[in-house]
C-alpha atoms as a PDB file:
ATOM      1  CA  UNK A   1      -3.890  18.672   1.736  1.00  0.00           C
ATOM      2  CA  UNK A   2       0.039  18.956   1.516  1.00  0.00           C
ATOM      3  CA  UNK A   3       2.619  17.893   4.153  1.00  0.00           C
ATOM      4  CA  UNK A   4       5.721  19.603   3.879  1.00  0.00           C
ATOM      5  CA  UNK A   5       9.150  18.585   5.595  1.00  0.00           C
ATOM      6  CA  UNK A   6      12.870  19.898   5.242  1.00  0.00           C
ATOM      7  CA  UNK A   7      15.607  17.427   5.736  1.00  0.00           C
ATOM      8  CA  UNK A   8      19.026  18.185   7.398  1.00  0.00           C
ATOM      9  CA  UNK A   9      20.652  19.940   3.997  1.00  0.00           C
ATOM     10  CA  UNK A  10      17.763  22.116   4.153  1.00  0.00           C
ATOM     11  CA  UNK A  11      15.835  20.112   0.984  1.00  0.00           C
ATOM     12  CA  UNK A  12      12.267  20.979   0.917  1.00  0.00           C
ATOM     13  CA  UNK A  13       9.811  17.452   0.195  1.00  0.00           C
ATOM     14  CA  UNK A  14       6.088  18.350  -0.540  1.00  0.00           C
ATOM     15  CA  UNK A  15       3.585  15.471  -0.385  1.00  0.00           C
ATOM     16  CA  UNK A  16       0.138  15.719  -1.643  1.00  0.00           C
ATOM     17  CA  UNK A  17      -3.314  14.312  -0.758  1.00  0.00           C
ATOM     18  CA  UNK A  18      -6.402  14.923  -2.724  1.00  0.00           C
ATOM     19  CA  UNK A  19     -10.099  14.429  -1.549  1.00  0.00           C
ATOM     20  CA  UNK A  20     -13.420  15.080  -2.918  1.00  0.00           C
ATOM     21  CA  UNK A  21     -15.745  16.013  -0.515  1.00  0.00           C
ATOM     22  CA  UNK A  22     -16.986  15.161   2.829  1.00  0.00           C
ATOM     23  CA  UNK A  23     -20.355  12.680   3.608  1.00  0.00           C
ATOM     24  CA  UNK A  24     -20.666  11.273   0.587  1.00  0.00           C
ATOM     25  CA  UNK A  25     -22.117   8.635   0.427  1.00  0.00           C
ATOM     26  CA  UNK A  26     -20.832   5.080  -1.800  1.00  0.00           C
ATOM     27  CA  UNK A  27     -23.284   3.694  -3.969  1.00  0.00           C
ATOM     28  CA  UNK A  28     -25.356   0.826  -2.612  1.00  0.00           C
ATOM     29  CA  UNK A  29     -25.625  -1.530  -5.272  1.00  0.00           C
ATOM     30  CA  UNK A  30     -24.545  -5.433  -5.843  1.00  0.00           C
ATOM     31  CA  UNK A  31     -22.443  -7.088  -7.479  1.00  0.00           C
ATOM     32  CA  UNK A  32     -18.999  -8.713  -7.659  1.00  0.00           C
ATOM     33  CA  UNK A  33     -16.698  -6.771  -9.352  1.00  0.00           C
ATOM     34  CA  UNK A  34     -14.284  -6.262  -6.392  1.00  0.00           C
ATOM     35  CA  UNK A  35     -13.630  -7.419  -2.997  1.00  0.00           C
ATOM     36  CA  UNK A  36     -11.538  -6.098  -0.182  1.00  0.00           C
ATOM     37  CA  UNK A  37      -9.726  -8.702   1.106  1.00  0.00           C
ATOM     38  CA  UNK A  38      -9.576  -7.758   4.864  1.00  0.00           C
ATOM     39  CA  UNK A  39     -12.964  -6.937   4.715  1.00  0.00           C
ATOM     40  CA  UNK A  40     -15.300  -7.833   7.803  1.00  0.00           C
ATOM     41  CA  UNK A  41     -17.276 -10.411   7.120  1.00  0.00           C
ATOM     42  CA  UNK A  42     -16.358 -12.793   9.585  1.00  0.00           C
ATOM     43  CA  UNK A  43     -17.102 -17.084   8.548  1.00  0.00           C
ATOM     44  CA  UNK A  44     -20.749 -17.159   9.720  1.00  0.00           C
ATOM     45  CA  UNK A  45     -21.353 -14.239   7.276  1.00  0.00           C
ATOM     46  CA  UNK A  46     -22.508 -11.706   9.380  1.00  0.00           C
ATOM     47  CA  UNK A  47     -20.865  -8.523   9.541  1.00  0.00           C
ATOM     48  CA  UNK A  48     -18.549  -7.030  12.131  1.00  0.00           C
ATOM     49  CA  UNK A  49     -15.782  -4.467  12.417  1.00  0.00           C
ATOM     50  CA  UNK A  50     -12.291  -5.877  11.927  1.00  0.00           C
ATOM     51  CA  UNK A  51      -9.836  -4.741  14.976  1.00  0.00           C
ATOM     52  CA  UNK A  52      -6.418  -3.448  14.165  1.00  0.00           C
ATOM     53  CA  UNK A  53      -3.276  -1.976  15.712  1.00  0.00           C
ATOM     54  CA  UNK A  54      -1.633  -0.574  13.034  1.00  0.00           C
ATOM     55  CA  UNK A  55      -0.845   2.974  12.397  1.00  0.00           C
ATOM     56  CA  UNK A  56      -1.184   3.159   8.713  1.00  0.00           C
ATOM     57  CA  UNK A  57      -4.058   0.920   6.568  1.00  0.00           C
ATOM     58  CA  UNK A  58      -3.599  -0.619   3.209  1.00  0.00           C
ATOM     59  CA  UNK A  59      -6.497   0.814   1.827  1.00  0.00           C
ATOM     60  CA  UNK A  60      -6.594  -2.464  -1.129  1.00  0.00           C
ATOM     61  CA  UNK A  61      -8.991  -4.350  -3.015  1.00  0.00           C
ATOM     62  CA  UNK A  62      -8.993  -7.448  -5.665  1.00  0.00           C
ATOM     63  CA  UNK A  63     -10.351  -7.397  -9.475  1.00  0.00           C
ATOM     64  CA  UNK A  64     -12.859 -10.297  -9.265  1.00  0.00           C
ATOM     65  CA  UNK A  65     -13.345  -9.376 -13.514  1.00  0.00           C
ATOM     66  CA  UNK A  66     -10.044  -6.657 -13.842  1.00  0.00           C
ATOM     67  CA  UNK A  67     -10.846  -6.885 -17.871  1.00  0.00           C
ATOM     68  CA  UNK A  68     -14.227  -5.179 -17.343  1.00  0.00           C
ATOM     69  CA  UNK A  69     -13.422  -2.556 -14.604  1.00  0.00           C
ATOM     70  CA  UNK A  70     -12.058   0.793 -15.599  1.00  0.00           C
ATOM     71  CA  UNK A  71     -11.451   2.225 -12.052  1.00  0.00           C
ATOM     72  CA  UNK A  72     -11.774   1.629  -8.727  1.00  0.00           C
ATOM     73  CA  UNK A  73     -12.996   4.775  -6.497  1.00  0.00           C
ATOM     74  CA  UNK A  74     -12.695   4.595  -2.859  1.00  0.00           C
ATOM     75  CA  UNK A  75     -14.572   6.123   0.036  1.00  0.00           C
ATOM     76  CA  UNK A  76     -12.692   6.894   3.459  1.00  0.00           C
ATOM     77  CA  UNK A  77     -14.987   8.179   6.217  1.00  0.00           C
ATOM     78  CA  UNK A  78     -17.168   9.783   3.575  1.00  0.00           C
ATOM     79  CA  UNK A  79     -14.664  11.103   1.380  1.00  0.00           C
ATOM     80  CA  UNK A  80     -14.427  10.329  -2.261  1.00  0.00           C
ATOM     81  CA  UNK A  81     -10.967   9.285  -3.592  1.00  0.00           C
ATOM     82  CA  UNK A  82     -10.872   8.891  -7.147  1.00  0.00           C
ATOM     83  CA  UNK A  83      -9.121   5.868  -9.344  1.00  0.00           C
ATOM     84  CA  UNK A  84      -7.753   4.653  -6.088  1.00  0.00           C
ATOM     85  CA  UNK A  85      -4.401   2.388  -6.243  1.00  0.00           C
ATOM     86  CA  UNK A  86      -4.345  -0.828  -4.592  1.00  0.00           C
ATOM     87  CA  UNK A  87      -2.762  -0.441  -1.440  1.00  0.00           C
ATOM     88  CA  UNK A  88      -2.508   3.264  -1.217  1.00  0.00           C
ATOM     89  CA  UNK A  89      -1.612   3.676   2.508  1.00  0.00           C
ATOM     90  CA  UNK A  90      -4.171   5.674   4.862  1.00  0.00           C
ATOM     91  CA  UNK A  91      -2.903   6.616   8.965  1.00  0.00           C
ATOM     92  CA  UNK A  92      -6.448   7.295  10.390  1.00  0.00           C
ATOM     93  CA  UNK A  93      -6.300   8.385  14.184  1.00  0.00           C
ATOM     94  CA  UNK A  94      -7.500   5.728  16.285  1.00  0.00           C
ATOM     95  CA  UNK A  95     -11.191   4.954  16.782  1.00  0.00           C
ATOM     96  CA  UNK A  96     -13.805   3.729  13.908  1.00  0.00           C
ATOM     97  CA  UNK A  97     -13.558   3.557  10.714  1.00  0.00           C
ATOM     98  CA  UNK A  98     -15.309   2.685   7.080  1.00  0.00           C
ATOM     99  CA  UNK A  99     -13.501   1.850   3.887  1.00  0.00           C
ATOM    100  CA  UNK A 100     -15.548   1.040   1.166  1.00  0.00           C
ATOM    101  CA  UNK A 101     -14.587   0.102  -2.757  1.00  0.00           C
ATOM    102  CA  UNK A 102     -16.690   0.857  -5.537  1.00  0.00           C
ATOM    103  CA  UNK A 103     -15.531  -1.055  -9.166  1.00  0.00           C
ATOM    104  CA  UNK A 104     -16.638   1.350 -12.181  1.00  0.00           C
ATOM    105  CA  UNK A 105     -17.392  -0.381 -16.160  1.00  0.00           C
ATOM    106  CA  UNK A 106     -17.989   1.492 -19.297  1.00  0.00           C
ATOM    107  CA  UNK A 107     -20.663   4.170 -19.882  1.00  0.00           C
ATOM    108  CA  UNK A 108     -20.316   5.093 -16.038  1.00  0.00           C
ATOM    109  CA  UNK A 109     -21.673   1.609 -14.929  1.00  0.00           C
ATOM    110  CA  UNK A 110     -21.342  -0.018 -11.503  1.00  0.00           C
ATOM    111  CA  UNK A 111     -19.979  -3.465 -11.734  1.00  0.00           C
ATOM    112  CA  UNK A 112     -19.506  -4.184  -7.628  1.00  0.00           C
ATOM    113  CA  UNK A 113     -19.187  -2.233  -4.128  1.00  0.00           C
ATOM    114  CA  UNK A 114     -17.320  -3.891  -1.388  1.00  0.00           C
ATOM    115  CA  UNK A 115     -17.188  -2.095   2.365  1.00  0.00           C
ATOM    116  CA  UNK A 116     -14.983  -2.934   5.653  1.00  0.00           C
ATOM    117  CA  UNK A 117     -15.778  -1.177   8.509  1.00  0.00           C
ATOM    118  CA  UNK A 118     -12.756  -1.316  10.999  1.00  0.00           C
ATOM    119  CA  UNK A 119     -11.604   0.015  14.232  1.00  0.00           C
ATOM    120  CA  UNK A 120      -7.791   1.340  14.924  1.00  0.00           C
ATOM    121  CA  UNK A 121      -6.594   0.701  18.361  1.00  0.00           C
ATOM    122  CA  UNK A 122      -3.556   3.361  19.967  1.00  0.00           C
ATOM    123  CA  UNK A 123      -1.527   1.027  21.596  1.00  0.00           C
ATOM    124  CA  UNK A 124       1.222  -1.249  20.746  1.00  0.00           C
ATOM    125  CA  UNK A 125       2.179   0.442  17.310  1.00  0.00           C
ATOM    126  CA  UNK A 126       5.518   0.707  16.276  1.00  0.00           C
ATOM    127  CA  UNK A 127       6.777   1.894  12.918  1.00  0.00           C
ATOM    128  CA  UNK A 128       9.815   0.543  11.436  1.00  0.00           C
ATOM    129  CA  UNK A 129      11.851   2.106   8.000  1.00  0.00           C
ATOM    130  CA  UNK A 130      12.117  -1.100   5.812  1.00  0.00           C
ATOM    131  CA  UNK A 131      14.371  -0.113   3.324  1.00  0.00           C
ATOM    132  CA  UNK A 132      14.369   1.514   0.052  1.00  0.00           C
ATOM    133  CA  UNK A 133      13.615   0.810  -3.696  1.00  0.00           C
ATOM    134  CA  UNK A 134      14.740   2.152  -6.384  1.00  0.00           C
ATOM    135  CA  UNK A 135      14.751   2.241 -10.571  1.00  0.00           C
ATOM    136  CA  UNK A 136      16.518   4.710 -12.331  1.00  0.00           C
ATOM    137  CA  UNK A 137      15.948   5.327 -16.361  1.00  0.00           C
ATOM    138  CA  UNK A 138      19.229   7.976 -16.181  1.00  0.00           C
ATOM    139  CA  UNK A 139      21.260   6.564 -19.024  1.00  0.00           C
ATOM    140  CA  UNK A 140      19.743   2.556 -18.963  1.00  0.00           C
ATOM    141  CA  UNK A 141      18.123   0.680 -15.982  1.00  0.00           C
ATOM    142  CA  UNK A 142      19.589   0.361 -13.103  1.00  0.00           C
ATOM    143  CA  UNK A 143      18.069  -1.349  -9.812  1.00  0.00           C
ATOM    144  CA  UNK A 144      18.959  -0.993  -6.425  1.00  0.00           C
ATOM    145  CA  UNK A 145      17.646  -1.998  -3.319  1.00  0.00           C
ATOM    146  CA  UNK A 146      18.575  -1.582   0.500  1.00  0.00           C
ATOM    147  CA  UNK A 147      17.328  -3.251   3.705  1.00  0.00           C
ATOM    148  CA  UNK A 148      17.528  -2.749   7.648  1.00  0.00           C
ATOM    149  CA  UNK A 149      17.769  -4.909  10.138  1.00  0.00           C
ATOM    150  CA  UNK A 150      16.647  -4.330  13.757  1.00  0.00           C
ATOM    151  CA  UNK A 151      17.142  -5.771  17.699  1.00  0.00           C
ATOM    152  CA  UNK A 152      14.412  -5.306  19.933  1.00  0.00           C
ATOM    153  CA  UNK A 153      13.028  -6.911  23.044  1.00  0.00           C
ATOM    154  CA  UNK A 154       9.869  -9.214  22.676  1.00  0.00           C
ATOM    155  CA  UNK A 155       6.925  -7.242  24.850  1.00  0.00           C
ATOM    156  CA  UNK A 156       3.160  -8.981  23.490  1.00  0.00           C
ATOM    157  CA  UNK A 157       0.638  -7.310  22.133  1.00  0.00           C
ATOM    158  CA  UNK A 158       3.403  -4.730  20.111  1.00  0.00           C
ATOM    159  CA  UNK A 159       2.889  -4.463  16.091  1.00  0.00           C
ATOM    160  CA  UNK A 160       5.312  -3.413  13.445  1.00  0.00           C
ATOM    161  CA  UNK A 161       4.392  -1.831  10.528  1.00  0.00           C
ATOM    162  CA  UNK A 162       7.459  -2.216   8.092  1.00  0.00           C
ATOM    163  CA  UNK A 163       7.944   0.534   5.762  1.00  0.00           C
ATOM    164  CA  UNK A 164       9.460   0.361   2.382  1.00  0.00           C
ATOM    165  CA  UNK A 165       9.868   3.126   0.127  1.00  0.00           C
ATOM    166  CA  UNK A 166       9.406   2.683  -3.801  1.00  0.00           C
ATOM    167  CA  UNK A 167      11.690   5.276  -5.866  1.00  0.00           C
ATOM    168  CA  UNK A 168      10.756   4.822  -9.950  1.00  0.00           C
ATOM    169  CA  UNK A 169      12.231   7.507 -11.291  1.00  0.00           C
ATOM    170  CA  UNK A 170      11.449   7.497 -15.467  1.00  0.00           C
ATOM    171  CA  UNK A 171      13.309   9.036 -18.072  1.00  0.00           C
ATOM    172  CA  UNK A 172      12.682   8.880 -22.215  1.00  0.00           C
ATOM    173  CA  UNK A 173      16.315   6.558 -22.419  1.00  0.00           C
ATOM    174  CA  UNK A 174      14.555   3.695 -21.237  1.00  0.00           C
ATOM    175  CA  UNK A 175      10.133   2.836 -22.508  1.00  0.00           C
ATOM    176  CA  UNK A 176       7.735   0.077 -22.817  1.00  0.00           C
ATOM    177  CA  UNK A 177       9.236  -2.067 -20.077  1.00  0.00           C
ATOM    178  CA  UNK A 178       7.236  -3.162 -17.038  1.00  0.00           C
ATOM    179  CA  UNK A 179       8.975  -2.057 -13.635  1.00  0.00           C
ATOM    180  CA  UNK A 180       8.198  -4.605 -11.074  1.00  0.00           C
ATOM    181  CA  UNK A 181       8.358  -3.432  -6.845  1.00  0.00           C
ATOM    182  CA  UNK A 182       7.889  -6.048  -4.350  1.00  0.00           C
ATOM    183  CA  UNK A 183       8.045  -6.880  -0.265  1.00  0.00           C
ATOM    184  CA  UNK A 184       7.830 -10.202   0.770  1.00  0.00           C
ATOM    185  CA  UNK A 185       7.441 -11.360   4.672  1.00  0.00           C
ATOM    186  CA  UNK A 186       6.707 -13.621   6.788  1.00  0.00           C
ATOM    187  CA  UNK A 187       4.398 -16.199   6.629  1.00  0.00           C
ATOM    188  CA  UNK A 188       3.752 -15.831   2.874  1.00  0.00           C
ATOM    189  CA  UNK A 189       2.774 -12.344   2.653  1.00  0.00           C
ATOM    190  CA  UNK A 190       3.489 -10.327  -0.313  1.00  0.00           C
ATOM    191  CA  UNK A 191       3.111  -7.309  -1.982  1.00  0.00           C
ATOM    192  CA  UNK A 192       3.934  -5.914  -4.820  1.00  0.00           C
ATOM    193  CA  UNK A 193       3.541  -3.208  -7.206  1.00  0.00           C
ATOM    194  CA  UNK A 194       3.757  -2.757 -11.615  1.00  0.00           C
ATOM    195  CA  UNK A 195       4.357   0.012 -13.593  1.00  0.00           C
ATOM    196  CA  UNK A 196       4.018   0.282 -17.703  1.00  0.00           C
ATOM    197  CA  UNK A 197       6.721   2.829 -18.693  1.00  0.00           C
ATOM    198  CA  UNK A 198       4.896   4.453 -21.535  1.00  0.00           C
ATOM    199  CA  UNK A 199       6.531   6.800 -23.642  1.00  0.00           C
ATOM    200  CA  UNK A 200       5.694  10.322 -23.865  1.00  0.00           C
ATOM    201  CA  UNK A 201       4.210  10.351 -20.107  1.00  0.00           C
ATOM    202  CA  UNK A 202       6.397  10.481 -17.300  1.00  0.00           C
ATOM    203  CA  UNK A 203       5.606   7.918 -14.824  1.00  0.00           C
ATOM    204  CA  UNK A 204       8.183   8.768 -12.561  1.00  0.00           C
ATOM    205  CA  UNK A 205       6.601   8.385  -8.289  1.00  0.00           C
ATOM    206  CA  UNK A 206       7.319   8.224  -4.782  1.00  0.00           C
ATOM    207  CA  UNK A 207       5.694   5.811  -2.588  1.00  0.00           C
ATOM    208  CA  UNK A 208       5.802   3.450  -0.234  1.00  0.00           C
ATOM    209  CA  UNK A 209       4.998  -0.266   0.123  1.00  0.00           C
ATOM    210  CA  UNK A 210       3.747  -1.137   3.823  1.00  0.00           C
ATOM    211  CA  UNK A 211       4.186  -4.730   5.409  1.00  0.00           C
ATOM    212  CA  UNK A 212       2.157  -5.893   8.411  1.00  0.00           C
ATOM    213  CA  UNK A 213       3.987  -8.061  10.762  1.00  0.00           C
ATOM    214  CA  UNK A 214       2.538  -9.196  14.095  1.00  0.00           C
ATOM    215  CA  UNK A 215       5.004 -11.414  16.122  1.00  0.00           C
ATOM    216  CA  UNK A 216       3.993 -13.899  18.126  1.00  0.00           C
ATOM    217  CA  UNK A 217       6.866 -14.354  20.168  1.00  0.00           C
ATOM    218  CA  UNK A 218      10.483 -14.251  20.458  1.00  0.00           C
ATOM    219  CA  UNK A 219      12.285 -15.055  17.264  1.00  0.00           C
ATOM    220  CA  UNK A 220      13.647 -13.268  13.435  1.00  0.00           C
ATOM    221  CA  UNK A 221      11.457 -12.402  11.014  1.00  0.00           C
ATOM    222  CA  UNK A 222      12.683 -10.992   7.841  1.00  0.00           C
ATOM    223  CA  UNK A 223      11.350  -9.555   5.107  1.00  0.00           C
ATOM    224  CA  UNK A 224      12.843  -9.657   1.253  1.00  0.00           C
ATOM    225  CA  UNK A 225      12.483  -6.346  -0.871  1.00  0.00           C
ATOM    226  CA  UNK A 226      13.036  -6.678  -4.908  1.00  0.00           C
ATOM    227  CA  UNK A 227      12.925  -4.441  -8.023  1.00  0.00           C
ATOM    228  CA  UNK A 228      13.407  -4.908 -11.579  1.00  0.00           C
ATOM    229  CA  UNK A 229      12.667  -3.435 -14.995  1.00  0.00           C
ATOM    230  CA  UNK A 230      13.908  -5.762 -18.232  1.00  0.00           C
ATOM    231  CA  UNK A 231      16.806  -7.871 -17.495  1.00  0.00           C
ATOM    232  CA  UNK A 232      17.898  -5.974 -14.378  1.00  0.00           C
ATOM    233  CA  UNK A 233      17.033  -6.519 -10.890  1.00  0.00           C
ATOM    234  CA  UNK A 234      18.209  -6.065  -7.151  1.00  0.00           C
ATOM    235  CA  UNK A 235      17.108  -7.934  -3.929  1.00  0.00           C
ATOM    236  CA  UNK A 236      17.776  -7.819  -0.407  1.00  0.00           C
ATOM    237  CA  UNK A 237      16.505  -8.610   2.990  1.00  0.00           C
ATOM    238  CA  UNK A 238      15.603  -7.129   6.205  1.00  0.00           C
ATOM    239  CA  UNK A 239      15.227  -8.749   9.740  1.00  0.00           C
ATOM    240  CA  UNK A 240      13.892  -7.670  13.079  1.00  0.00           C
ATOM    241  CA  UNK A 241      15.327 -10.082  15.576  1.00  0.00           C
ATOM    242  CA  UNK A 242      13.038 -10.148  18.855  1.00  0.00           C
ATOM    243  CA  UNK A 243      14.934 -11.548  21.968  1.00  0.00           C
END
């Protein structure tokens, strides 16, 4: 599937989904190569569907034993998405849904399967542009990073989904450095994202980094976005103020 949008000058942006099929069905095996880590087992260890209010869903997962796995394929309502990346962000329409991660070994082996099975609520949903990352190779490294900051009325039971977008854009001056992405919020949370710069590929991306943030009253809550790639780095931080 492609989305395609023209901004103001008339620039054309094409973004691109692949899928593989529709039904299938994950392979039901154990094991505990990989967990999702808002998954739906609930303390007494029975199994339940996890509530949210959020437009778009991390779809992520944790390496129990990330020196035996190969890939990680996903599967959305039934479809197959292949050597799925950690918190690659889904917007399912509200209702129920099933996420389920499947950790692949060597010789096409199975080393864990992990489900969630979660339900999206419409209301209280508000999205919210976080700011914007950025490493450019163009002639040396050089970071950047830009926040917003917001001033809204309190009103319970609204969510914010914060979103930040990640621009790596890789070049042949600059190779075999790690680029580093990362958000952190409130109350601990953080996320982040690495890239290798190999040479000979170009591992130049788009994407975006999505923070959860559910206020529970009145109050600032701010969130810190940083980059870097060898010595150079860039930081800043964003606030929604609730009165």
């Amino acid at each position: 599937m492609q989305a395609v949008t023209y901004g103001s000058t008339g620039a054309k942006t094409v973004a691109t989904a692949t899928g593989e099929g529709v039904g299938i069905v994950p392979p039901a095996v154990s094991g505990d190569g990989v967990t999702i880590p808002w998954g739906s087992r609930d303390e007494s260890g029975t199994d339940s569907p996890v509530l949210l209010t959020f437009a778009a869903i991390p779809l992520s997962y944790r390496l129990d034993r990330p020196e035996e796995i190969i890939r990680v394929d996903g599967y959305f309502d039934g479809i197959l998405i292949r050597d799925l990346e950690d918190g690659h962000a889904a917007i399912p329409i509200p209702g129920p849904h099933s996420f389920t991660a499947v950790a692949h070994g060597v010789a096409g082996s199975i080393l864990g399967v992990d489900r969630s099975d979660f339900s999206i609520s419409g209301n209280g949903r508000i999205e919210l542009d976080g700011g914007l990352l950025r490493i450019d190779e163009t002639g040396g490294v050089a970071c950047s990073a830009s926040a917003c900051t917001y001033t809204r009325t309190y009103t319970p039971g609204e969510h914010y989904f914060i979103v930040v977008g990640r621009d790596y854009r890789d070049t042949a001056d600059v190779f075999l450095r790690a680029a580093e992405f990362r958000v952190d919020g409130p109350g601990g949370l953080k996320y982040e994202r690495r890239l290798l710069d190999l040479p000979i590929l170009n591992d130049s991306r788009q994407s975006e980094i999505v923070l959860w943030l559910e206020p529970e009253g009145p109050g600032t809550y701010d969130w810190t976005i940083f980059c870097s790639e060898g010595d150079q780095e860039a930081t800043e931080t964003g606030s929604l103020v609730l009165r």
